[in-house]
C-alpha atoms as a PDB file:
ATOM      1  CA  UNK A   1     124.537 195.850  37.450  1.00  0.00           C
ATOM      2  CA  UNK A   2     126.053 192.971  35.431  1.00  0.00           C
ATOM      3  CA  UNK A   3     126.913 190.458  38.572  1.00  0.00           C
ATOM      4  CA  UNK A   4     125.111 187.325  36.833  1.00  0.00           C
ATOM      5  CA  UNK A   5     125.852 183.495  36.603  1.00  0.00           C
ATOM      6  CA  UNK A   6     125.121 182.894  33.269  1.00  0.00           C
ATOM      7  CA  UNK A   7     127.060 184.876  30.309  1.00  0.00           C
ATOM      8  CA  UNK A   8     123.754 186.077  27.828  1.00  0.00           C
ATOM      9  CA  UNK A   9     122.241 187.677  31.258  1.00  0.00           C
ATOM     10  CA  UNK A  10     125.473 189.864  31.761  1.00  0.00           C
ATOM     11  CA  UNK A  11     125.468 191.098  28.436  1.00  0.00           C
ATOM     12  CA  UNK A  12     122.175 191.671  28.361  1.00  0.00           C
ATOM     13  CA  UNK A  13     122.565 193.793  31.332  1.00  0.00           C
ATOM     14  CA  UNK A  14     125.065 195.940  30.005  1.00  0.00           C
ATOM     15  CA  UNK A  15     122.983 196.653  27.463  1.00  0.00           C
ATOM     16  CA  UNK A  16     120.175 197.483  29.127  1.00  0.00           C
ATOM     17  CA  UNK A  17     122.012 200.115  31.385  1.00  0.00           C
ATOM     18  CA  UNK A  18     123.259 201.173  28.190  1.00  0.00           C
ATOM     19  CA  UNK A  19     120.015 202.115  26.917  1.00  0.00           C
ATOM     20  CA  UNK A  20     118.351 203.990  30.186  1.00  0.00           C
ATOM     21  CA  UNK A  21     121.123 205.796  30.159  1.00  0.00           C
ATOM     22  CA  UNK A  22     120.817 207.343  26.112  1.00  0.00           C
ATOM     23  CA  UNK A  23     117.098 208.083  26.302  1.00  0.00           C
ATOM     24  CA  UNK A  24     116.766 210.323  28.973  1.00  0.00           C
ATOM     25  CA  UNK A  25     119.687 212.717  28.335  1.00  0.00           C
ATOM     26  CA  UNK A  26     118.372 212.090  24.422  1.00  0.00           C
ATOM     27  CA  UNK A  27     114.849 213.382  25.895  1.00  0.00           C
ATOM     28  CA  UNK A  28     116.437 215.893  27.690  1.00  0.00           C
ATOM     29  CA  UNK A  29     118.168 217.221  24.714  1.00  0.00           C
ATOM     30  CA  UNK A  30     115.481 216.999  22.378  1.00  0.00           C
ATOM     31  CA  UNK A  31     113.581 219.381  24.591  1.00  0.00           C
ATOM     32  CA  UNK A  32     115.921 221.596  24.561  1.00  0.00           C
ATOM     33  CA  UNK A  33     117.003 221.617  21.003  1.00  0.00           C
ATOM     34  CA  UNK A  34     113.122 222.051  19.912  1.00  0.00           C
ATOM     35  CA  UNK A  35     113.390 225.385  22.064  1.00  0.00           C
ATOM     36  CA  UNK A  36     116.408 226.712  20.310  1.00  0.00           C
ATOM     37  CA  UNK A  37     115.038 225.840  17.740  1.00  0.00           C
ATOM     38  CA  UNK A  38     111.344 227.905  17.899  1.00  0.00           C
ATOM     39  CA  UNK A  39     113.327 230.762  18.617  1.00  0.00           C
ATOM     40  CA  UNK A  40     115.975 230.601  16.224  1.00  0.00           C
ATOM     41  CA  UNK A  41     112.542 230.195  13.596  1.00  0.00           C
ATOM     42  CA  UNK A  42     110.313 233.389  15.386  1.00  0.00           C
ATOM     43  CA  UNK A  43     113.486 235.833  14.906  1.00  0.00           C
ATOM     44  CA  UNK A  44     114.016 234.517  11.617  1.00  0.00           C
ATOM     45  CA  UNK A  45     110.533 233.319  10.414  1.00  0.00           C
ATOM     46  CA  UNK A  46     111.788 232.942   7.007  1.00  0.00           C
ATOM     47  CA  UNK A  47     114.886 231.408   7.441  1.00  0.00           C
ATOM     48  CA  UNK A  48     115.179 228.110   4.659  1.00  0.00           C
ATOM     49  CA  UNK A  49     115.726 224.628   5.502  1.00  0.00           C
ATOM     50  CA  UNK A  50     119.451 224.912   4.019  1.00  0.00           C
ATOM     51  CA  UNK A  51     120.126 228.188   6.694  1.00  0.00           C
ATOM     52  CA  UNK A  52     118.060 225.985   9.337  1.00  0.00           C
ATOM     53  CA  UNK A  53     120.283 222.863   8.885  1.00  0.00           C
ATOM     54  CA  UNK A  54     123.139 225.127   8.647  1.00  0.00           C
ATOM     55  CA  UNK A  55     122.876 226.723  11.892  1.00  0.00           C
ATOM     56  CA  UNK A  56     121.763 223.708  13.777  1.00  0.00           C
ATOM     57  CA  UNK A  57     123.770 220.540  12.176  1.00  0.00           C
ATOM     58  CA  UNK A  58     126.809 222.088  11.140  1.00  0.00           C
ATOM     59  CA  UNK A  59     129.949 219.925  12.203  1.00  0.00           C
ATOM     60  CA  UNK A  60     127.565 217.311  13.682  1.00  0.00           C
ATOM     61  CA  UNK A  61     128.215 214.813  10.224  1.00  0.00           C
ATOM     62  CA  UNK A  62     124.611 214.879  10.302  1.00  0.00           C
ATOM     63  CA  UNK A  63     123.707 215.660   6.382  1.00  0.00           C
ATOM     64  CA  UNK A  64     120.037 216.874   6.844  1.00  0.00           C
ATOM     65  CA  UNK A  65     117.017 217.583   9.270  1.00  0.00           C
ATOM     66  CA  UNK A  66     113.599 218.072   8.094  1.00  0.00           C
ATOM     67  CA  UNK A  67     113.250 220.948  10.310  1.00  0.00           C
ATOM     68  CA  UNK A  68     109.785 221.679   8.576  1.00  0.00           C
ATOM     69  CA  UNK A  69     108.291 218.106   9.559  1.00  0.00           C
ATOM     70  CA  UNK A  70     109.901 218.949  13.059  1.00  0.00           C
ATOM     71  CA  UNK A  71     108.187 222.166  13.672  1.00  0.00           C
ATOM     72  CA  UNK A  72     105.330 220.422  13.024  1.00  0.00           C
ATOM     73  CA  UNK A  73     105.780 217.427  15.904  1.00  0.00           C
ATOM     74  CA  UNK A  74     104.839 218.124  18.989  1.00  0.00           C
ATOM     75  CA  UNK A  75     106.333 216.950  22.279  1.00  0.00           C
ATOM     76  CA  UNK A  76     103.942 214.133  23.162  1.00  0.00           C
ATOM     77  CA  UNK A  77     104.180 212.830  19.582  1.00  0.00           C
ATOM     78  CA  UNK A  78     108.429 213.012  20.133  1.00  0.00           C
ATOM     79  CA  UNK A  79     108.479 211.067  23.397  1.00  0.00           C
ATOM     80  CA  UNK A  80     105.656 208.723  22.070  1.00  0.00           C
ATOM     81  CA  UNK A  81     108.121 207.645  19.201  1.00  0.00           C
ATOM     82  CA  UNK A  82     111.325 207.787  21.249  1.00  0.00           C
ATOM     83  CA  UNK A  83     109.093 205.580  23.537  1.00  0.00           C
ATOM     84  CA  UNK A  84     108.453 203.476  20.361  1.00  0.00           C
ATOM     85  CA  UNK A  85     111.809 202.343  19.816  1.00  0.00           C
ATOM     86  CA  UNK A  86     113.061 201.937  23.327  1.00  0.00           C
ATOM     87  CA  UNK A  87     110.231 199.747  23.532  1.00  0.00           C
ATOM     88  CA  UNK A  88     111.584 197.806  20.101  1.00  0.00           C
ATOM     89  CA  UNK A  89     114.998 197.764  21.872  1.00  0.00           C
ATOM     90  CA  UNK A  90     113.845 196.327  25.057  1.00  0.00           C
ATOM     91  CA  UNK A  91     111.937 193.715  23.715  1.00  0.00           C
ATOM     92  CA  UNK A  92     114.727 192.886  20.999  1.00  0.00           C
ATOM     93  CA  UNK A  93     117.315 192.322  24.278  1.00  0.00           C
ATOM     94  CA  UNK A  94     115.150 189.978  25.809  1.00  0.00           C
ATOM     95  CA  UNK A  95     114.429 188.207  23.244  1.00  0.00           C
ATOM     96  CA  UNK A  96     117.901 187.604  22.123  1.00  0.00           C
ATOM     97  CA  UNK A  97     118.720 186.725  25.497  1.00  0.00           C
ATOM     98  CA  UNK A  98     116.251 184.179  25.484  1.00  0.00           C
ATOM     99  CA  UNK A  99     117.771 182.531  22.201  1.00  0.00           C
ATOM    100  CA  UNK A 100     121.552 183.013  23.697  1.00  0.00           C
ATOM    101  CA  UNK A 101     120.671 181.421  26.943  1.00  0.00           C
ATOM    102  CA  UNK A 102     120.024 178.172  25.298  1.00  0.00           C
ATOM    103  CA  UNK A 103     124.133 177.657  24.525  1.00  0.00           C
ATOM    104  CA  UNK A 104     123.626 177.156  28.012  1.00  0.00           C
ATOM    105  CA  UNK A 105     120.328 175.716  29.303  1.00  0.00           C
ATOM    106  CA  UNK A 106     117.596 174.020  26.882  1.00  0.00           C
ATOM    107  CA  UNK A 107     114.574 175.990  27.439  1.00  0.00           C
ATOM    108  CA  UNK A 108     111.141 176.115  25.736  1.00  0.00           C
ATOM    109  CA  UNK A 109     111.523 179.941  24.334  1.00  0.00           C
ATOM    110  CA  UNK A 110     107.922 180.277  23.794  1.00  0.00           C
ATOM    111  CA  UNK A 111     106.352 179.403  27.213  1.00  0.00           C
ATOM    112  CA  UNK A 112     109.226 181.161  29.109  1.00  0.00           C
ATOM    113  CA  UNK A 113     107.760 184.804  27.511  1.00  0.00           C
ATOM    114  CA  UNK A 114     104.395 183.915  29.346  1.00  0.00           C
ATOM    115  CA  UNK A 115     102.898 183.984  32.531  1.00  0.00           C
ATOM    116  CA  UNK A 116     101.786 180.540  34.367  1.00  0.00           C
ATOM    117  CA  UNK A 117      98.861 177.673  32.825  1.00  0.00           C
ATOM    118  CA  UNK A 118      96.562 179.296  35.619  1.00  0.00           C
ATOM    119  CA  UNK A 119      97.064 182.750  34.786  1.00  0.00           C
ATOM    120  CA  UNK A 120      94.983 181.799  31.829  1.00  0.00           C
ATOM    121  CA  UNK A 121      96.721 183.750  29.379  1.00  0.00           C
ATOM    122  CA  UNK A 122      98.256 181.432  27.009  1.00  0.00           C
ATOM    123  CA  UNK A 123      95.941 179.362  24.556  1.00  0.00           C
ATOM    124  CA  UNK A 124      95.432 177.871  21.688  1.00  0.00           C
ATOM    125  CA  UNK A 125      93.132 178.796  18.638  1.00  0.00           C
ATOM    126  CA  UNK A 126      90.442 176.181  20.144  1.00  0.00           C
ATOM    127  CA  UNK A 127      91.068 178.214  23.787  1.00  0.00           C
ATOM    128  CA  UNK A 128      93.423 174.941  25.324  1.00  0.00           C
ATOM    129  CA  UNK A 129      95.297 176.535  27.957  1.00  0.00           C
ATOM    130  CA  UNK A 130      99.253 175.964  27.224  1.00  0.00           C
ATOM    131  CA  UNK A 131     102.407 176.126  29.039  1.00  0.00           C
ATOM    132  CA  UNK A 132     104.006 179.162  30.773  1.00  0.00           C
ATOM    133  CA  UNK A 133     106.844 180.205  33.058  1.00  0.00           C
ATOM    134  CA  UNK A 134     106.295 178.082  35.496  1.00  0.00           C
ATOM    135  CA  UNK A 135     105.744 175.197  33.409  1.00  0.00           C
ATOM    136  CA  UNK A 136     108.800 176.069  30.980  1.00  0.00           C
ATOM    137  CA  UNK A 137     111.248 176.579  34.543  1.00  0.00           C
ATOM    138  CA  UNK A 138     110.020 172.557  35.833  1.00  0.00           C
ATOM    139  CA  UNK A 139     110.794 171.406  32.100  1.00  0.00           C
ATOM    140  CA  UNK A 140     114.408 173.095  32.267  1.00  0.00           C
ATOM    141  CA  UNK A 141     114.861 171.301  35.335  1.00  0.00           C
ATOM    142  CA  UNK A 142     115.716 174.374  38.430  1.00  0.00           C
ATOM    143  CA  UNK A 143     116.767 172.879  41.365  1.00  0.00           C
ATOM    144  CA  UNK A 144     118.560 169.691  39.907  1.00  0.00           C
ATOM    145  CA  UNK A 145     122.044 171.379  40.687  1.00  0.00           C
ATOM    146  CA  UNK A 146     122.234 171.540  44.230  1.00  0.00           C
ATOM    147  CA  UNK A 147     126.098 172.651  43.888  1.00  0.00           C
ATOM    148  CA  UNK A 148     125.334 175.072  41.192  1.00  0.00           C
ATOM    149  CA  UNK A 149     122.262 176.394  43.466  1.00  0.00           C
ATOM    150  CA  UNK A 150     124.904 176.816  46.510  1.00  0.00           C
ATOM    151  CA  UNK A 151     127.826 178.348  44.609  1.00  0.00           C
ATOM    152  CA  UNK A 152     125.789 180.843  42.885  1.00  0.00           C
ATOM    153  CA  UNK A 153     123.048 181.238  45.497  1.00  0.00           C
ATOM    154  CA  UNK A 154     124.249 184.726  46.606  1.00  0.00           C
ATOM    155  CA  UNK A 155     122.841 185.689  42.868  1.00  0.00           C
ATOM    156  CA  UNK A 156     119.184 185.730  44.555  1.00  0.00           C
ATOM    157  CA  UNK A 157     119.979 188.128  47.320  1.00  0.00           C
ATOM    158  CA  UNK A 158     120.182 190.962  44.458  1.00  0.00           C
ATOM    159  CA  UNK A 159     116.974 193.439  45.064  1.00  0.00           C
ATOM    160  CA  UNK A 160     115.992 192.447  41.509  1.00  0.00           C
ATOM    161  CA  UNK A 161     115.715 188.827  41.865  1.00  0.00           C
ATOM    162  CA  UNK A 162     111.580 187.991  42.336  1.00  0.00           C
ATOM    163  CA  UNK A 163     110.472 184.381  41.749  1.00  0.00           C
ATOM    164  CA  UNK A 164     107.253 185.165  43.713  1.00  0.00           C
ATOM    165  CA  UNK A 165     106.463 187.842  41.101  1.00  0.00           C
ATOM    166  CA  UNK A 166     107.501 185.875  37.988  1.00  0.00           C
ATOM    167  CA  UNK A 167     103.773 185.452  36.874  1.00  0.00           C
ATOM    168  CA  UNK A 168     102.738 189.109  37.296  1.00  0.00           C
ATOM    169  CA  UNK A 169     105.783 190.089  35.629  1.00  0.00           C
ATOM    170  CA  UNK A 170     105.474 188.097  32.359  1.00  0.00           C
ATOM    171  CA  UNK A 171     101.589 189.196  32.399  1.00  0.00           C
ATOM    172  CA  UNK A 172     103.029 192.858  32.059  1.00  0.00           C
ATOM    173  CA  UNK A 173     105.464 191.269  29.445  1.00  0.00           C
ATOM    174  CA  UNK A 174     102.863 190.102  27.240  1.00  0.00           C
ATOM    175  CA  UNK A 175     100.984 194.040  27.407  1.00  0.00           C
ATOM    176  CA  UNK A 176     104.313 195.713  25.821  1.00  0.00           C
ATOM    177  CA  UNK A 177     105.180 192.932  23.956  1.00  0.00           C
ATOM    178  CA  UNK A 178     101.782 192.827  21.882  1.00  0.00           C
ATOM    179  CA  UNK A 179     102.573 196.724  21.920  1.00  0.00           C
ATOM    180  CA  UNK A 180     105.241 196.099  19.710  1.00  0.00           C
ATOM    181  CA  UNK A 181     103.563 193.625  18.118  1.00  0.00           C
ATOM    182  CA  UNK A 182     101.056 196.123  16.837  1.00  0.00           C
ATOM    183  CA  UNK A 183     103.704 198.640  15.672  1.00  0.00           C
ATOM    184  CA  UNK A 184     104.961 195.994  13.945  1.00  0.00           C
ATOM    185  CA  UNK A 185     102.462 194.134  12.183  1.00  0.00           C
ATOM    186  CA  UNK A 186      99.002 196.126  12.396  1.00  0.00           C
ATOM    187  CA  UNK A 187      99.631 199.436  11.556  1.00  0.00           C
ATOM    188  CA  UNK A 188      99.909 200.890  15.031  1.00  0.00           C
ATOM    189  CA  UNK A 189      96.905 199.854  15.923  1.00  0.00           C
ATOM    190  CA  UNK A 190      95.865 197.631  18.754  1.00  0.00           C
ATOM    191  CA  UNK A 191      95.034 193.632  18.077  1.00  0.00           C
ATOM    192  CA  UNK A 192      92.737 191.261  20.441  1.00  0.00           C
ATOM    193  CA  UNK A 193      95.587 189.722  21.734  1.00  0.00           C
ATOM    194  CA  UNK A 194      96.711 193.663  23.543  1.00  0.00           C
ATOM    195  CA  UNK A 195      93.737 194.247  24.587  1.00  0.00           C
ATOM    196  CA  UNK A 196      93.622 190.193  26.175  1.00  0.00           C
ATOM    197  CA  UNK A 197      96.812 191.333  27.785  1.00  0.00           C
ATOM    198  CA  UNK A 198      95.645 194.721  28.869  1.00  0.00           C
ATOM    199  CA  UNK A 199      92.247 193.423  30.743  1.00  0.00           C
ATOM    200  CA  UNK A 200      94.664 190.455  32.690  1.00  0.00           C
ATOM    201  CA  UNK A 201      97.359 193.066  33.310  1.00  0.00           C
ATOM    202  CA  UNK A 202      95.092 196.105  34.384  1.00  0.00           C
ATOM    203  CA  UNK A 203      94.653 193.957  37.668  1.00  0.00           C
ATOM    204  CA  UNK A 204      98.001 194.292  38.363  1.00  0.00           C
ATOM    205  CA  UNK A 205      99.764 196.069  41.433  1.00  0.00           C
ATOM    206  CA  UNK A 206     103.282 196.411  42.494  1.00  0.00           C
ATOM    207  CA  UNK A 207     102.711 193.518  44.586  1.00  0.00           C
ATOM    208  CA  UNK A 208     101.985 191.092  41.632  1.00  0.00           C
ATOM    209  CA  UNK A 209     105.353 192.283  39.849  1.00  0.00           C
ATOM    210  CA  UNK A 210     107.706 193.755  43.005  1.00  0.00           C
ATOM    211  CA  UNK A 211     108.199 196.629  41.072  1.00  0.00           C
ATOM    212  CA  UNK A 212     108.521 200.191  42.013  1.00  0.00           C
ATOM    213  CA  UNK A 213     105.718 201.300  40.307  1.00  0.00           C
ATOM    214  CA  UNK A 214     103.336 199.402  37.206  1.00  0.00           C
ATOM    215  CA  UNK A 215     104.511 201.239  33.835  1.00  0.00           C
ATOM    216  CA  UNK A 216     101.941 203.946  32.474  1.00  0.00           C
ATOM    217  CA  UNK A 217      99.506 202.439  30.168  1.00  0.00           C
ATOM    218  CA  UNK A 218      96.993 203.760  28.432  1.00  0.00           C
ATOM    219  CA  UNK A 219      92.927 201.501  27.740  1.00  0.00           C
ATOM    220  CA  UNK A 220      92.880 201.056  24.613  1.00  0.00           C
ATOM    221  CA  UNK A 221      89.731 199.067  22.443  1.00  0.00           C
ATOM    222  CA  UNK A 222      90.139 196.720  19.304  1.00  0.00           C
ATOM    223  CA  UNK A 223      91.444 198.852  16.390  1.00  0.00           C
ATOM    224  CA  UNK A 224      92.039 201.899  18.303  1.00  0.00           C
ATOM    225  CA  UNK A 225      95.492 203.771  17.397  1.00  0.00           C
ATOM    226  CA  UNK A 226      98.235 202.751  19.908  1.00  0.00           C
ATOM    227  CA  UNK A 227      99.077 205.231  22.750  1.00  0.00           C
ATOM    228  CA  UNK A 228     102.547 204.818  24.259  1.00  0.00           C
ATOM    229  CA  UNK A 229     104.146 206.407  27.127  1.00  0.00           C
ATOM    230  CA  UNK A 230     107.972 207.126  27.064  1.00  0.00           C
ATOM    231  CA  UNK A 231     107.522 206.639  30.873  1.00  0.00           C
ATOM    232  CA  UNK A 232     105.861 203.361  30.582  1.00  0.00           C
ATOM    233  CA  UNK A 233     108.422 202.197  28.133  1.00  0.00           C
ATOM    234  CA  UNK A 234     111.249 203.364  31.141  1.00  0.00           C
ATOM    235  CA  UNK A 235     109.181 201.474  33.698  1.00  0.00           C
ATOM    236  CA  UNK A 236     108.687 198.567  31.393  1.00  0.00           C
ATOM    237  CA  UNK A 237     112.767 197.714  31.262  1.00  0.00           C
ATOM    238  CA  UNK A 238     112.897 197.028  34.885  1.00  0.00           C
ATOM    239  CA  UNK A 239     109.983 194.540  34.341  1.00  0.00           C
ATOM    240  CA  UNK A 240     112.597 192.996  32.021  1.00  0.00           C
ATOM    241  CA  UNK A 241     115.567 193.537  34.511  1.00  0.00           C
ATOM    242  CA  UNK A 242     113.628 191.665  36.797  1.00  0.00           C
ATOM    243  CA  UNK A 243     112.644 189.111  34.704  1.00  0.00           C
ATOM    244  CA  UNK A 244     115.920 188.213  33.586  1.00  0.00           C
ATOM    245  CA  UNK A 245     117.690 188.439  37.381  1.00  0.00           C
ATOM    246  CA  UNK A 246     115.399 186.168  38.459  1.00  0.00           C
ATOM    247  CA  UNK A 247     115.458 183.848  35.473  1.00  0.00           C
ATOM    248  CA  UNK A 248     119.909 183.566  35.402  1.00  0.00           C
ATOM    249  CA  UNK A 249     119.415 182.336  39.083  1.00  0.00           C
ATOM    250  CA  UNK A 250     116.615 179.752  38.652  1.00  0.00           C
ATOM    251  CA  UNK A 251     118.279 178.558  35.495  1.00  0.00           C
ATOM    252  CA  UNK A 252     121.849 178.373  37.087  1.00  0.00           C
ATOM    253  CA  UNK A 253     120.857 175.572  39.381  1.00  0.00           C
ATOM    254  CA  UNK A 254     120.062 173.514  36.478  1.00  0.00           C
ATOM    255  CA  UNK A 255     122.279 169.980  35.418  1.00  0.00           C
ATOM    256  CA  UNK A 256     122.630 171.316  32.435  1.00  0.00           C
ATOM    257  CA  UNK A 257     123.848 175.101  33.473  1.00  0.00           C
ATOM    258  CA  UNK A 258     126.443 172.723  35.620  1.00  0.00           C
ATOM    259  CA  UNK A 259     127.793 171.151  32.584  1.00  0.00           C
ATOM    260  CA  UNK A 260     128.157 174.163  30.856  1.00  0.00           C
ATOM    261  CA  UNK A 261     130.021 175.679  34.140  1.00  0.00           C
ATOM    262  CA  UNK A 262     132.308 172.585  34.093  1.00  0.00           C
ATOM    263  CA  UNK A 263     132.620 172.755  30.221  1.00  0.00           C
ATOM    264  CA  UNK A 264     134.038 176.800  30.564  1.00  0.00           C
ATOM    265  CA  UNK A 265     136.074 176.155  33.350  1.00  0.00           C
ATOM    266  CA  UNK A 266     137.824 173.107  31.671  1.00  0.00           C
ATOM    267  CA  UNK A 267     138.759 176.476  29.367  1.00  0.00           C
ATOM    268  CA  UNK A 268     139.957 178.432  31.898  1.00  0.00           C
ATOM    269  CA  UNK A 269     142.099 175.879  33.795  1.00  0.00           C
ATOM    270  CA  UNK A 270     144.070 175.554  30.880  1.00  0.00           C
ATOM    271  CA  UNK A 271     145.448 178.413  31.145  1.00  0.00           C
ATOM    272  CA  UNK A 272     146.240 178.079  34.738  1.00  0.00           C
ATOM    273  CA  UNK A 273     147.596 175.031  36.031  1.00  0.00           C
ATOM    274  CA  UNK A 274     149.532 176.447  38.891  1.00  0.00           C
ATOM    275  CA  UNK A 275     149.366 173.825  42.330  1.00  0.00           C
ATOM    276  CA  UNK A 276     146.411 175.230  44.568  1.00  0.00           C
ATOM    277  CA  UNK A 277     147.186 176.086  47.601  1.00  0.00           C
ATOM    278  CA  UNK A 278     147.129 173.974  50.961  1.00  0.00           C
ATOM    279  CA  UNK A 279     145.084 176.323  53.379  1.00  0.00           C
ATOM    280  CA  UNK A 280     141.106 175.814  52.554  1.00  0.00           C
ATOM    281  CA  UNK A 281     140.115 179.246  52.902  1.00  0.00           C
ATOM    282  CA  UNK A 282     142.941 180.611  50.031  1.00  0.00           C
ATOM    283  CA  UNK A 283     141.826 177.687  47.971  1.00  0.00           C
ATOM    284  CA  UNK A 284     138.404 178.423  47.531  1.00  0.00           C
ATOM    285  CA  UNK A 285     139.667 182.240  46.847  1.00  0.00           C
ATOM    286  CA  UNK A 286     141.559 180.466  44.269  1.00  0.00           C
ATOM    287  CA  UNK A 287     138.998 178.670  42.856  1.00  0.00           C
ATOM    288  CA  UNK A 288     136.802 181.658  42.218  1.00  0.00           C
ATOM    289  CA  UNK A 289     139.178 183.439  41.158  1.00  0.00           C
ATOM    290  CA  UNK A 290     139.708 180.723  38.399  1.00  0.00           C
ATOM    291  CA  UNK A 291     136.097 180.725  37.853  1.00  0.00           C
ATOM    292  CA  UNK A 292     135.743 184.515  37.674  1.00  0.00           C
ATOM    293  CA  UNK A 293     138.093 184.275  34.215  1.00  0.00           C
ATOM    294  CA  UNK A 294     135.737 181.841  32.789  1.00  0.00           C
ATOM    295  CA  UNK A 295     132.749 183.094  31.083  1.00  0.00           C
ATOM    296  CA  UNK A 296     130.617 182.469  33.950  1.00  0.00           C
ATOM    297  CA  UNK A 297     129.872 184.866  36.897  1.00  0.00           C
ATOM    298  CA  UNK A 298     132.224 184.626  39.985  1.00  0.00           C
ATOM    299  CA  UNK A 299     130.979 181.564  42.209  1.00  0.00           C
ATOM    300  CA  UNK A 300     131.217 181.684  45.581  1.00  0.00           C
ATOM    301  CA  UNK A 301     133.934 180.758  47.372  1.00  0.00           C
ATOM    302  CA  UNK A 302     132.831 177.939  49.314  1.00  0.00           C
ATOM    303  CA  UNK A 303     133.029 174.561  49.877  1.00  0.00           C
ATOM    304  CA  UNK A 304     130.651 172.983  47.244  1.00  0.00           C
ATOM    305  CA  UNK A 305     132.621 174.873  44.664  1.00  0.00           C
ATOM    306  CA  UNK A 306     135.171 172.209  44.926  1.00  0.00           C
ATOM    307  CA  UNK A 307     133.436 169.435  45.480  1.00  0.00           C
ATOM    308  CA  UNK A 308     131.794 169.883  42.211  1.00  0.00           C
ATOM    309  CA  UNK A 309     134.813 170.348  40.133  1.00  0.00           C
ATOM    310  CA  UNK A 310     136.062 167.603  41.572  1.00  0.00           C
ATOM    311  CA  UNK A 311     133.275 165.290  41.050  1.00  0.00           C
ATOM    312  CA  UNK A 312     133.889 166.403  37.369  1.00  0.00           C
ATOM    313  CA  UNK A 313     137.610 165.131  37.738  1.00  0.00           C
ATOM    314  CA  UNK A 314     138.634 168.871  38.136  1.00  0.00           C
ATOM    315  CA  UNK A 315     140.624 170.904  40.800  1.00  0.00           C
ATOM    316  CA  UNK A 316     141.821 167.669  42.400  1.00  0.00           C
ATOM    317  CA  UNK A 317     145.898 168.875  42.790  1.00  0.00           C
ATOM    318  CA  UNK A 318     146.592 170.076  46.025  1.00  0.00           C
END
């Protein structure tokens, strides 16, 4: 799960496993607790919230439940808001990515979080179409690294990685993105701009985004309360995964992803000056090995590995 080139897309992959793999056994759970807990209340119907919080948080640290409010929730309202802030967390991860990445590779964070100029998505006030991902990946300058592009070329035979799809996937982006959007700043309830995003996105298929399935969504009109899916949200973070797969490739056969390569193995060497060795094949081992300890990915170990640290005045002691 966290084989990447560029640092920001391994963490963010970490985290991201992280998180699918608290809210299911946390769903889980909660439907189970909210069971003990209906009985414990119909065998004791008037048990107090001090006996309730007694019997139920007791050695957990956990100071107080409002078991009352609970009682009250039901189980489409508790996923719904467990959806809510996996939704928040998902979002948050990319974004931050998105602002880490550029240690690394200059990158214009606003048109990278949108689908293509002809998708049609992106405008202005005055309806001007603007700049998207394909747009923002020419600007950063993919391709312009032919080493980088060969050492770290085995990154695109990961099932995630989907250039193809990059434009259906950001279209689903911007649905769950003006989702949170609308928790956030109107009330929970839905804007234009979602429903924009839901009428480009409900044309969608699993072809347009090479997804296993498109995340559960609910139609929705202007001011209408929001309706979110706990499985959407779950579908929704491999949208991101791919996203961000396919993005750490592209990006990693920039110039400027090179430089930063050359900069964090300059780093690394340091610490390891020992003579390479003679025979070709344990020298490139070596010199992935080296590069495994930067803060990089692991290159391959290949050829164009070493004629790129040496045309950087690196690697050059046999």
């Amino acid at each position: 799960m966290d084989e990447a080139c560029l640092p920001p897309t391994r963490a963010l992959l970490h985290e991201l496993q992280r998180i699918n793999n608290f809210i299911w056994p946390t769903a889980a759970a909660l439907w189970n607790f909210r069971w003990q807990v209906k009985g414990f209340s119909f065998e004791a119907p008037n048990a107090t919230s001090v006996e309730l919080n007694h019997r139920f948080t007791s050695g957990s640290g956990i100071s107080r439940v409002d078991f009352k409010y609970f009682n009250t929730m039901s189980w489409s309202d508790q996923l719904e808001q467990l959806g809510e802030m996996a939704l928040v967390s998902y979002i948050g991860l990319f974004e931050g990515w998105i602002v880490d990445v550029q240690d690394f590779v200059k990158i214009d964070e606003k048109a990278i979080q949108w689908p293509s100029k002809s998708v049609g998505l992106r405008k202005t006030k005055s309806g001007v179409l603007q700049d998207g991902i394909v747009e923002a990946l020419a600007k950063a300058g993919v391709g312009t690294s032919p080493q980088m592009s060969k050492i770290y070329g085995h990154l695109s035979k990961r099932k995630h990685f989907s250039p193809k799809t990059l434009d259906g996937l950001l279209t689903c982006y911007r649905y769950w993105k003006e989702v949170r959007n609308c928790m956030v700043h109107q009330s929970r309830r839905a804007s234009k701009a979602l429903i924009d995003a839901q009428s480009i996105m409900s044309t969608l298929t699993v072809v347009n985004t090479g997804t296993k399935v498109i995340p559960n969504w609910n139609p929705m009109s202007v001011d209408d309360n929001l309706q979110i899916s706990l499985q959407g949200v779950m579908g929704f973070a491999e949208v991101i995964l791919k996203i961000v797969v396919t993005l750490d490739v592209l990006l990693s056969s920039t110039k400027e992803a090179e430089v930063a390569f050359v900069r964090s193995w300059r780093k690394s060497f340091k610490a390891d000056r020992r003579t390479l060795p003679a025979d070709k094949k344990k020298r490139f081992e070596r010199l992935a090995s080296i590069g495994a300890k930067s803060d990089f990915g692991r290159p391959a170990p290949i050829q164009d590995l070493e004629d790129l640290l040496k045309s950087h005045g690196l690697a050059t002691r046999i």
